[in-house]
N, C-alpha and C. Protein backbone atom coordinates (compact mmCIF):
# COMPACT_ATOMS: atom_id res chain seq x y z
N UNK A 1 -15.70 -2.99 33.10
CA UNK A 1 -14.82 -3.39 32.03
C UNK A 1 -13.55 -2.55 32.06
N UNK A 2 -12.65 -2.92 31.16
CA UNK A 2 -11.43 -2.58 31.39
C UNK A 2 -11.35 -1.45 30.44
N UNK A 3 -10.55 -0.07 30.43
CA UNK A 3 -10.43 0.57 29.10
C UNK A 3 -9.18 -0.18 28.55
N UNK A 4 -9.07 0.83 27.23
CA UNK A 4 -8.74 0.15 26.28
C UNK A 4 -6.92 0.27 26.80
N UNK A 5 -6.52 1.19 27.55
CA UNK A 5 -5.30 1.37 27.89
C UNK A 5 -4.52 0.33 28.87
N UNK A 6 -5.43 -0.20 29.85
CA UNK A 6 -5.02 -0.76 30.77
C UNK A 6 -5.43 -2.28 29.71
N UNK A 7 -5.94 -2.47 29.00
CA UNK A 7 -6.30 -3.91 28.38
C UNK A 7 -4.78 -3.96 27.64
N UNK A 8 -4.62 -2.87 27.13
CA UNK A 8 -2.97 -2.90 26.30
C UNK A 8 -2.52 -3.03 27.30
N UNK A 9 -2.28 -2.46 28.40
CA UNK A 9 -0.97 -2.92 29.20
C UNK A 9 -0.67 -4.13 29.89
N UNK A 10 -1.87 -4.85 29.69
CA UNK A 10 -2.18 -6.09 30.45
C UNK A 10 -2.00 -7.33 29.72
N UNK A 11 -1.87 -6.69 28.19
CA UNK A 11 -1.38 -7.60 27.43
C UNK A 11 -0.34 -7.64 26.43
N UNK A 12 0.49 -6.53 27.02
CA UNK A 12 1.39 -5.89 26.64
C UNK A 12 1.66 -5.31 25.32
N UNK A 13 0.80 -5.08 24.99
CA UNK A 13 0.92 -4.17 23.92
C UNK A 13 1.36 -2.58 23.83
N UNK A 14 1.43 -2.12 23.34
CA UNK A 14 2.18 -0.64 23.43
C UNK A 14 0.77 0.10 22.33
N UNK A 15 0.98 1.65 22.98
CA UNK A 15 -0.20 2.25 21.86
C UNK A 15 0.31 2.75 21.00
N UNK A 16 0.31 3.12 19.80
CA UNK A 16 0.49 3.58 18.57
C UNK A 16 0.05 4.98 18.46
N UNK A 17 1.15 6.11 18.47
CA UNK A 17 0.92 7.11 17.89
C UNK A 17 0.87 7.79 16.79
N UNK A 18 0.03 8.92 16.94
CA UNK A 18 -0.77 9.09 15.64
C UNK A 18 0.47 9.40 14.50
N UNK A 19 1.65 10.22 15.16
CA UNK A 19 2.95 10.60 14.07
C UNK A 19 3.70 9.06 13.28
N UNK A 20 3.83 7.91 14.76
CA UNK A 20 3.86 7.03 14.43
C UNK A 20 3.24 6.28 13.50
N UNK A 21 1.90 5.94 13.50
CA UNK A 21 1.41 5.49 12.80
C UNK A 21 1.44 6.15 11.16
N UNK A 22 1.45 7.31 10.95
CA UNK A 22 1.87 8.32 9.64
C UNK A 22 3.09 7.95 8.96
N UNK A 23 3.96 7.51 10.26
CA UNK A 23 5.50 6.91 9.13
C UNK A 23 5.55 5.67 8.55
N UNK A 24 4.19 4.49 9.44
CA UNK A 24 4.11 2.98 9.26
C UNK A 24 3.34 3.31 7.72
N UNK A 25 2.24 4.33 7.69
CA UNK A 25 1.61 4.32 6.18
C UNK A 25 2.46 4.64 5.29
N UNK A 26 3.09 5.59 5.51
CA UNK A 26 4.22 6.35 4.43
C UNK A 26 5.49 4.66 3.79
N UNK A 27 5.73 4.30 4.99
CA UNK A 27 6.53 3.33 4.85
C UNK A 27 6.18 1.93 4.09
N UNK A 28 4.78 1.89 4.05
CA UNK A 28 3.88 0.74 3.01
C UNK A 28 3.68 1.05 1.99
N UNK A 29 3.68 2.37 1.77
CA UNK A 29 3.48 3.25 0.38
C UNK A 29 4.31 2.79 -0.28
N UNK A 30 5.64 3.10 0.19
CA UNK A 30 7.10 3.21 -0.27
C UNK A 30 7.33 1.77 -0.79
N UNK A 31 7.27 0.53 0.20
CA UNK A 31 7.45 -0.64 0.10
C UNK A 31 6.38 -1.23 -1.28
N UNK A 32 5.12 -0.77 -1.08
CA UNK A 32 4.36 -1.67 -1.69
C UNK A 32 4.62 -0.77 -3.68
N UNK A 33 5.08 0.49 -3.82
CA UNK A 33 5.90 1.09 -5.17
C UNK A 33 7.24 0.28 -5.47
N UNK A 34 8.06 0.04 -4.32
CA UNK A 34 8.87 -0.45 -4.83
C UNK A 34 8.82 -2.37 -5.13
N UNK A 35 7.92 -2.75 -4.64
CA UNK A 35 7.76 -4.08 -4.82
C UNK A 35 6.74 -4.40 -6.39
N UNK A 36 5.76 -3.27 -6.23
CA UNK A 36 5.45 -2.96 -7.66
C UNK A 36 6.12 -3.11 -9.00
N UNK A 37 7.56 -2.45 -8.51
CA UNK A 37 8.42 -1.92 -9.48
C UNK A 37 9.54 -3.42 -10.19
N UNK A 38 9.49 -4.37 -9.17
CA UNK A 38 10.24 -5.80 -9.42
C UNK A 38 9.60 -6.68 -10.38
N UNK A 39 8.08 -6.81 -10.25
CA UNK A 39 7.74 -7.56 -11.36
C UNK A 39 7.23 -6.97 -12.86
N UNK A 40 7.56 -5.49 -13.12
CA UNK A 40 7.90 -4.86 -14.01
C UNK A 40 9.29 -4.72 -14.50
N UNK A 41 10.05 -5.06 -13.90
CA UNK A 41 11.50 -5.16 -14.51
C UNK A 41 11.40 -7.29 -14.87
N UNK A 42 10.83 -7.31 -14.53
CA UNK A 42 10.89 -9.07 -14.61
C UNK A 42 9.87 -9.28 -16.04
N UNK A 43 8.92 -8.57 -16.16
CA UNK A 43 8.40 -8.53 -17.84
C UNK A 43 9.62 -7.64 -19.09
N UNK A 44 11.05 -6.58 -18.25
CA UNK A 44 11.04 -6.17 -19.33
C UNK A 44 12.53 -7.40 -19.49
N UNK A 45 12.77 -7.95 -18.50
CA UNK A 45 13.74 -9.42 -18.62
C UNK A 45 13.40 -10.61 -19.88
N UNK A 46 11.98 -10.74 -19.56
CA UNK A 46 11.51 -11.57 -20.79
C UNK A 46 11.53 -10.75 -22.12
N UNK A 47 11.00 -9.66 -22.01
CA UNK A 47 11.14 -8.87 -23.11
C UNK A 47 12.23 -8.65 -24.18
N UNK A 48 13.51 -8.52 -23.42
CA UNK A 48 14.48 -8.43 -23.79
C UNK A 48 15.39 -9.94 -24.07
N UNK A 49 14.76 -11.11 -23.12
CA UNK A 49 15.44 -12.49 -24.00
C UNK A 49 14.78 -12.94 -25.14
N UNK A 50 13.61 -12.16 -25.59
CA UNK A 50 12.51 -12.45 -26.50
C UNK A 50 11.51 -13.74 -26.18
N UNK A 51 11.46 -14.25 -25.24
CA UNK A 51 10.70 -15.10 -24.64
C UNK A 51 9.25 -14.65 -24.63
N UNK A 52 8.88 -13.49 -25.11
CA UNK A 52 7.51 -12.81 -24.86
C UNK A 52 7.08 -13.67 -25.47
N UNK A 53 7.05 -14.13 -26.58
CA UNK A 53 6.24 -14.69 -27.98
C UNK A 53 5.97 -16.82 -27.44
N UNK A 54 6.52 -17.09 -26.19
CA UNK A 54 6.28 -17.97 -25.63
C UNK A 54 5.27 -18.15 -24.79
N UNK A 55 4.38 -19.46 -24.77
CA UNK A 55 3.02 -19.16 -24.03
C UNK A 55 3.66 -18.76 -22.40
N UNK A 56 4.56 -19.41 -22.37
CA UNK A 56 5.26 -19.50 -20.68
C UNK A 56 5.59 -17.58 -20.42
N UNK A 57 6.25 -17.24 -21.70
CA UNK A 57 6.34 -15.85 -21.65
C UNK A 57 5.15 -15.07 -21.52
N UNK A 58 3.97 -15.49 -22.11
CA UNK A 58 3.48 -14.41 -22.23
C UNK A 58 2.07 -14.48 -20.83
N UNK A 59 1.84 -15.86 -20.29
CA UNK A 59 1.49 -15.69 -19.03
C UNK A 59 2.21 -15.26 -18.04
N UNK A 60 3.25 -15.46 -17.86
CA UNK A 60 4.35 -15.26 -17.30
C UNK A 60 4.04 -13.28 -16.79
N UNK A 61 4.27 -12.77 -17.92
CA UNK A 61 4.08 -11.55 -17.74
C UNK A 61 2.44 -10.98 -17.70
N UNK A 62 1.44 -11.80 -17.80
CA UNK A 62 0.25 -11.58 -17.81
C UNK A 62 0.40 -11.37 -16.21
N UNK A 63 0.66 -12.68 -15.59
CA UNK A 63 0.51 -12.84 -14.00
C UNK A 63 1.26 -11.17 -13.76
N UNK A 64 2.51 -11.22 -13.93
CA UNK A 64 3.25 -9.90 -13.27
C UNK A 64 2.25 -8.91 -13.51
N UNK A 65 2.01 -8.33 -14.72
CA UNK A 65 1.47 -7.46 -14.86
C UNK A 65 0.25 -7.02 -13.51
N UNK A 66 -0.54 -8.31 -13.35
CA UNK A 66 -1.29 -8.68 -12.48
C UNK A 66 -1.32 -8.12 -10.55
N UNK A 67 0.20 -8.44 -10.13
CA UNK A 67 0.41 -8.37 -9.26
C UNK A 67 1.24 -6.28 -9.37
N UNK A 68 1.44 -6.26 -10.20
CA UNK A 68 2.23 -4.82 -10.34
C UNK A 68 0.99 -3.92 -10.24
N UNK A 69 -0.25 -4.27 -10.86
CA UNK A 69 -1.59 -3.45 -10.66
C UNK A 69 -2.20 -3.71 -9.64
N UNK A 70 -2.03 -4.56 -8.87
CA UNK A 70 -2.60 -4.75 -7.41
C UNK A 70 -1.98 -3.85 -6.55
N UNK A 71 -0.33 -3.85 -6.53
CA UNK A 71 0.45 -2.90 -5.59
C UNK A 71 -0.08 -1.62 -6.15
N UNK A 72 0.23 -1.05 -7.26
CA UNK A 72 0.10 0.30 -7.54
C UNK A 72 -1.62 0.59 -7.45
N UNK A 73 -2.41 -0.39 -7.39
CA UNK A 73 -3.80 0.48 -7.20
C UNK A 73 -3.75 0.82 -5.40
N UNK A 74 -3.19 -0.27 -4.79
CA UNK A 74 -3.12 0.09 -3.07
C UNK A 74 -2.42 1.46 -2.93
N UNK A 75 -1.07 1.78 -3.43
CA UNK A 75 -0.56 3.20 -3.48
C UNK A 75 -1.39 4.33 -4.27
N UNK A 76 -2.01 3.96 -4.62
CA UNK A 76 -2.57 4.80 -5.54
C UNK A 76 -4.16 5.33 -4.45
N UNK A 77 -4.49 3.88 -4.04
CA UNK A 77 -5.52 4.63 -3.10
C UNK A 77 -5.76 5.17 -1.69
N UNK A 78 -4.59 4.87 -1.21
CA UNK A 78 -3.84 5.05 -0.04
C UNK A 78 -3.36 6.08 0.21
N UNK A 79 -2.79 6.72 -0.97
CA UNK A 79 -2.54 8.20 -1.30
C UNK A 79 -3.42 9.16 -1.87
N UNK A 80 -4.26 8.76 -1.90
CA UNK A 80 -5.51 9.29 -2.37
C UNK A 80 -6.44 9.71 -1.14
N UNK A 81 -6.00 8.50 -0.47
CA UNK A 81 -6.98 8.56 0.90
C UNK A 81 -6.12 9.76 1.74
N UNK A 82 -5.30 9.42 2.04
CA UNK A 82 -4.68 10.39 2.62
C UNK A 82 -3.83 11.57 2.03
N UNK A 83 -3.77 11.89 1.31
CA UNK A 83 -3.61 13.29 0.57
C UNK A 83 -3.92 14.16 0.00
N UNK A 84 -5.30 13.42 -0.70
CA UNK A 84 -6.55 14.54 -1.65
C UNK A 84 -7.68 14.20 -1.09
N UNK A 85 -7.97 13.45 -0.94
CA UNK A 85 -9.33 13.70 -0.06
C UNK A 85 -9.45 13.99 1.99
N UNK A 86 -8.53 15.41 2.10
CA UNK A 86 -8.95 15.18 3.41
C UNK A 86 -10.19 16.05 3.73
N UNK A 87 -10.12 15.82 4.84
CA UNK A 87 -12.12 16.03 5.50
C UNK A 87 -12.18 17.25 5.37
N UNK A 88 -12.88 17.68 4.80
CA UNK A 88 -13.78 19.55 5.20
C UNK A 88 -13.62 19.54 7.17
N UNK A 89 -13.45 20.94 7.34
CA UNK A 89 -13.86 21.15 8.61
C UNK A 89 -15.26 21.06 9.53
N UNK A 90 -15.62 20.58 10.06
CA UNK A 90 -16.80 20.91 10.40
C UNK A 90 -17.60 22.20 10.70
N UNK A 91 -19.05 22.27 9.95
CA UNK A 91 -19.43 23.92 10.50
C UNK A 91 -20.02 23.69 12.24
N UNK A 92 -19.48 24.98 12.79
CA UNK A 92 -19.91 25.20 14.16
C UNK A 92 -21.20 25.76 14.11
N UNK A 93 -21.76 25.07 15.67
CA UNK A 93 -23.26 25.00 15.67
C UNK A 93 -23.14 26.76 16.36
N UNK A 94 -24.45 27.35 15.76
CA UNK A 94 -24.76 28.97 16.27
C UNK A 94 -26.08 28.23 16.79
N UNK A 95 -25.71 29.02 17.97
CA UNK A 95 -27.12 29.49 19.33
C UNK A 95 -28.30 30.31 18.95
């Protein structure tokens, strides 16, 4: 069988390094806070035409709300994963 290096090169793929890959997470973090942050300004839009008190308003912002807690629980655990919970060291085996 083929390793996994020559299967990438054969199908041209490129490998992903590990620093690399650290800026692609950092960079989803970033994206998926700030995309968070759009359908919270879009509830305080209704808010402020007073449309809240409309059924259209007030699903309207039910849904947002919806999608704003989906992004921020992914940043939330993503950064969690990788910033407070990293691994203990392993103990070394004695002879």
């Amino acid at each position: 069988m083929c390793s996994s290096t020559a299967r990438d090169i054969a199908f041209g793929r490129k490998r992903i390094t590990r620093s690399y890959e650290g800026k692609i997470k950092l960079m989803m973090l970033v994206l998926s806070l700030i995309v968070g942050l759009v359908p919270l300004a879009g509830i305080a839009r209704i808010v402020m035409n007073g449309t809240i008190t409309t059924v259209d308003g007030l699903f309207m912002s039910i849904i947002m709300l919806a999608l704003s807690g989906i992004l921020f629980l992914n940043v939330y655990l993503e950064a969690r994963k990788k910033l407070i919970l990293k691994k203990a060291p392993e103990a070394q085996k004695t002879s």
